[in-house]
C-alpha atoms as a PDB file:
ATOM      1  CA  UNK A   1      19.647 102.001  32.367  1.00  0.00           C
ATOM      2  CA  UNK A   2      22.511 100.965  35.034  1.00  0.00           C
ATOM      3  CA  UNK A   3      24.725  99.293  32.904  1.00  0.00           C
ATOM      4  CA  UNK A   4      27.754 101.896  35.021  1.00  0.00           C
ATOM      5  CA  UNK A   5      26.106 100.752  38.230  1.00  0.00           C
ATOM      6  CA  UNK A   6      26.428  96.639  37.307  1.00  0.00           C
ATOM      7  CA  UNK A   7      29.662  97.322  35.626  1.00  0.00           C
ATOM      8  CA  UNK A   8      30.781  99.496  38.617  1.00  0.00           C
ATOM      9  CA  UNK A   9      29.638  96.572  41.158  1.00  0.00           C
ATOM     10  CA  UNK A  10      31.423  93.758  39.218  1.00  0.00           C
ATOM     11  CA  UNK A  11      34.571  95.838  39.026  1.00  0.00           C
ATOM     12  CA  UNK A  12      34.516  96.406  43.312  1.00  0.00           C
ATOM     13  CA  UNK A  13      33.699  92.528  43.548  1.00  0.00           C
ATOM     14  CA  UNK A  14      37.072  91.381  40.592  1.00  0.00           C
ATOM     15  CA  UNK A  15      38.907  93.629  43.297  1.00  0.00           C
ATOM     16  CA  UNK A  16      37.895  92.207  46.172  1.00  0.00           C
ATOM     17  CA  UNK A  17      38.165  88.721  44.492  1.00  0.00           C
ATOM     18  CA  UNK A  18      41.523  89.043  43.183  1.00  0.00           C
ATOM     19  CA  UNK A  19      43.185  90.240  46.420  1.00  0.00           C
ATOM     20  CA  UNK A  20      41.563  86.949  47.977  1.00  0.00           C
ATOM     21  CA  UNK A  21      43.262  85.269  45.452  1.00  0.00           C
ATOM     22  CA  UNK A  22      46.779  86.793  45.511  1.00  0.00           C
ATOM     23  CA  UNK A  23      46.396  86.395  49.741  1.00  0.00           C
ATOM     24  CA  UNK A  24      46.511  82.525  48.870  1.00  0.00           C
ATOM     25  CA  UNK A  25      49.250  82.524  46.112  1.00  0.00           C
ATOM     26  CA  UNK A  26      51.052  84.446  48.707  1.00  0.00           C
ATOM     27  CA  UNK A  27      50.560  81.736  51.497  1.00  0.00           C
ATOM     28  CA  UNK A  28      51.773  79.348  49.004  1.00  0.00           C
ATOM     29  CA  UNK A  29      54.912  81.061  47.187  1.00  0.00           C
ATOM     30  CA  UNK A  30      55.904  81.817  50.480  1.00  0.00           C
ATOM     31  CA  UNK A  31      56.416  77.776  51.557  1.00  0.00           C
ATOM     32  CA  UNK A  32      58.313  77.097  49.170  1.00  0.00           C
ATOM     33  CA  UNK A  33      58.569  73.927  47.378  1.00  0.00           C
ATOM     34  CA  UNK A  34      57.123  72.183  44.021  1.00  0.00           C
ATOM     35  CA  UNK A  35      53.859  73.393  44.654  1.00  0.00           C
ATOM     36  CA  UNK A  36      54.549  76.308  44.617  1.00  0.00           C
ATOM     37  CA  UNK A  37      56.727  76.921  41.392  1.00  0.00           C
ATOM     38  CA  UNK A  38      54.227  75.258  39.867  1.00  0.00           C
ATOM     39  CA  UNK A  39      52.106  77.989  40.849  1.00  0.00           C
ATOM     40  CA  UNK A  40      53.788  80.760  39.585  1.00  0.00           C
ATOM     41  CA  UNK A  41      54.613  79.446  36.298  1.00  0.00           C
ATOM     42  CA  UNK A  42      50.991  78.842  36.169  1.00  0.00           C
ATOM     43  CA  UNK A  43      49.839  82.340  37.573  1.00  0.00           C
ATOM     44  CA  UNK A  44      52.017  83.742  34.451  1.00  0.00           C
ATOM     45  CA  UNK A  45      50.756  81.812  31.997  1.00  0.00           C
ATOM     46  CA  UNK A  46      47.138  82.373  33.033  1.00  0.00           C
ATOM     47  CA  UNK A  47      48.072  85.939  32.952  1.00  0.00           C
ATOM     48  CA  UNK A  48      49.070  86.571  29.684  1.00  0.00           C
ATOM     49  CA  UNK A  49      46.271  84.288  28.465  1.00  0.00           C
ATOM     50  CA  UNK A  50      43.510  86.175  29.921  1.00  0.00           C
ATOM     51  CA  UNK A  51      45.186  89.487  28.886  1.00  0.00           C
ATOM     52  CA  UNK A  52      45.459  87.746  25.248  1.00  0.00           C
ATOM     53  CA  UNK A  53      41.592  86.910  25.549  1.00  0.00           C
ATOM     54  CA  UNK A  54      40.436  90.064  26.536  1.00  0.00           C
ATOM     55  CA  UNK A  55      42.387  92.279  23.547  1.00  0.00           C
ATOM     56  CA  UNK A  56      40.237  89.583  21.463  1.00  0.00           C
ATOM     57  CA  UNK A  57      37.032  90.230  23.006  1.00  0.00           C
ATOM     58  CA  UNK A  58      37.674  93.916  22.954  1.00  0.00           C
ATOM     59  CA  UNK A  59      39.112  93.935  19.357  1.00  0.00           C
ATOM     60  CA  UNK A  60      36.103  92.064  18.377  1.00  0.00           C
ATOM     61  CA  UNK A  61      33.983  94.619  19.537  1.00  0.00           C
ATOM     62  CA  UNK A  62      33.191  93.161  23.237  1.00  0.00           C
ATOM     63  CA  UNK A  63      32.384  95.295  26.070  1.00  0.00           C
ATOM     64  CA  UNK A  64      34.183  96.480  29.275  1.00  0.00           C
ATOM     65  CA  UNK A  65      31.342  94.551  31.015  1.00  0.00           C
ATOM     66  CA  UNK A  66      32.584  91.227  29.593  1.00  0.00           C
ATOM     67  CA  UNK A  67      35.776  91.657  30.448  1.00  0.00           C
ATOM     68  CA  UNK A  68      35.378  91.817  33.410  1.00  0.00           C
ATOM     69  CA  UNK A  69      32.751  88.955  33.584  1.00  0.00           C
ATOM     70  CA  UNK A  70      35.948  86.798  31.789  1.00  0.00           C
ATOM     71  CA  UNK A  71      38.606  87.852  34.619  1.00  0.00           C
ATOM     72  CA  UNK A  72      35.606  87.300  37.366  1.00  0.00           C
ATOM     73  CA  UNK A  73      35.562  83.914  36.405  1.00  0.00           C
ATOM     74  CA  UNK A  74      38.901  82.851  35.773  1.00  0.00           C
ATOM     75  CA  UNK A  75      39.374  84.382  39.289  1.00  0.00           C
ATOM     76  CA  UNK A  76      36.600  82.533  40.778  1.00  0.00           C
ATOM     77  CA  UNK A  77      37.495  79.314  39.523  1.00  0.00           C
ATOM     78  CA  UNK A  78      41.625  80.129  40.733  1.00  0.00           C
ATOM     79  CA  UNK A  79      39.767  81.139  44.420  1.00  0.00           C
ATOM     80  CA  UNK A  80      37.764  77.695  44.526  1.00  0.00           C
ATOM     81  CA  UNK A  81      41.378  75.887  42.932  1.00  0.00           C
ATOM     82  CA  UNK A  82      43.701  77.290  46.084  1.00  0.00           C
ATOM     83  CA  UNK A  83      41.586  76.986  48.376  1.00  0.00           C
ATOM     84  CA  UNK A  84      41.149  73.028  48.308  1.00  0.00           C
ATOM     85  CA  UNK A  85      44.931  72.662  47.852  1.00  0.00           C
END
């Protein structure tokens, strides 16, 4: 019955999420260094392999809701990654 309402509410939170995210790629482009080409060539990749993923899920006949579970928890785990390093 509010399928739109948890879909809506897990869209806000990949939002917020992701912009926590890009605030420490940011941080870490910005200096420079080996770290932080590493990062970018593996912020690409991860891109196009999530976007890859999701066609899949959708062409399969997956939801909107589960793509957006999929790119919650890639972001989640790239949140928990950056902010140890």
């Amino acid at each position: 019955m509010f399928g739109w309402w948890t879909l809506t509410m897990d869209t806000a939170m990949l939002a917020l999420e992701s912009q926590q995210v890009i605030g420490m790629r940011l941080a870490m482009l910005a200096t420079g260094g080996t770290a932080a080409q590493a990062e970018a060539e593996r912020m690409v990749t991860e891109k196009i392999a999530a976007a890859g993923e999701a066609a899949l899920l959708v062409a399969t006949g997956g939801t909107a809701a589960g793509v957006v579970a999929g790119y919650r928890r890639k972001v989640r785990a790239n949140a928990r990654r950056l902010s140890r390093a």
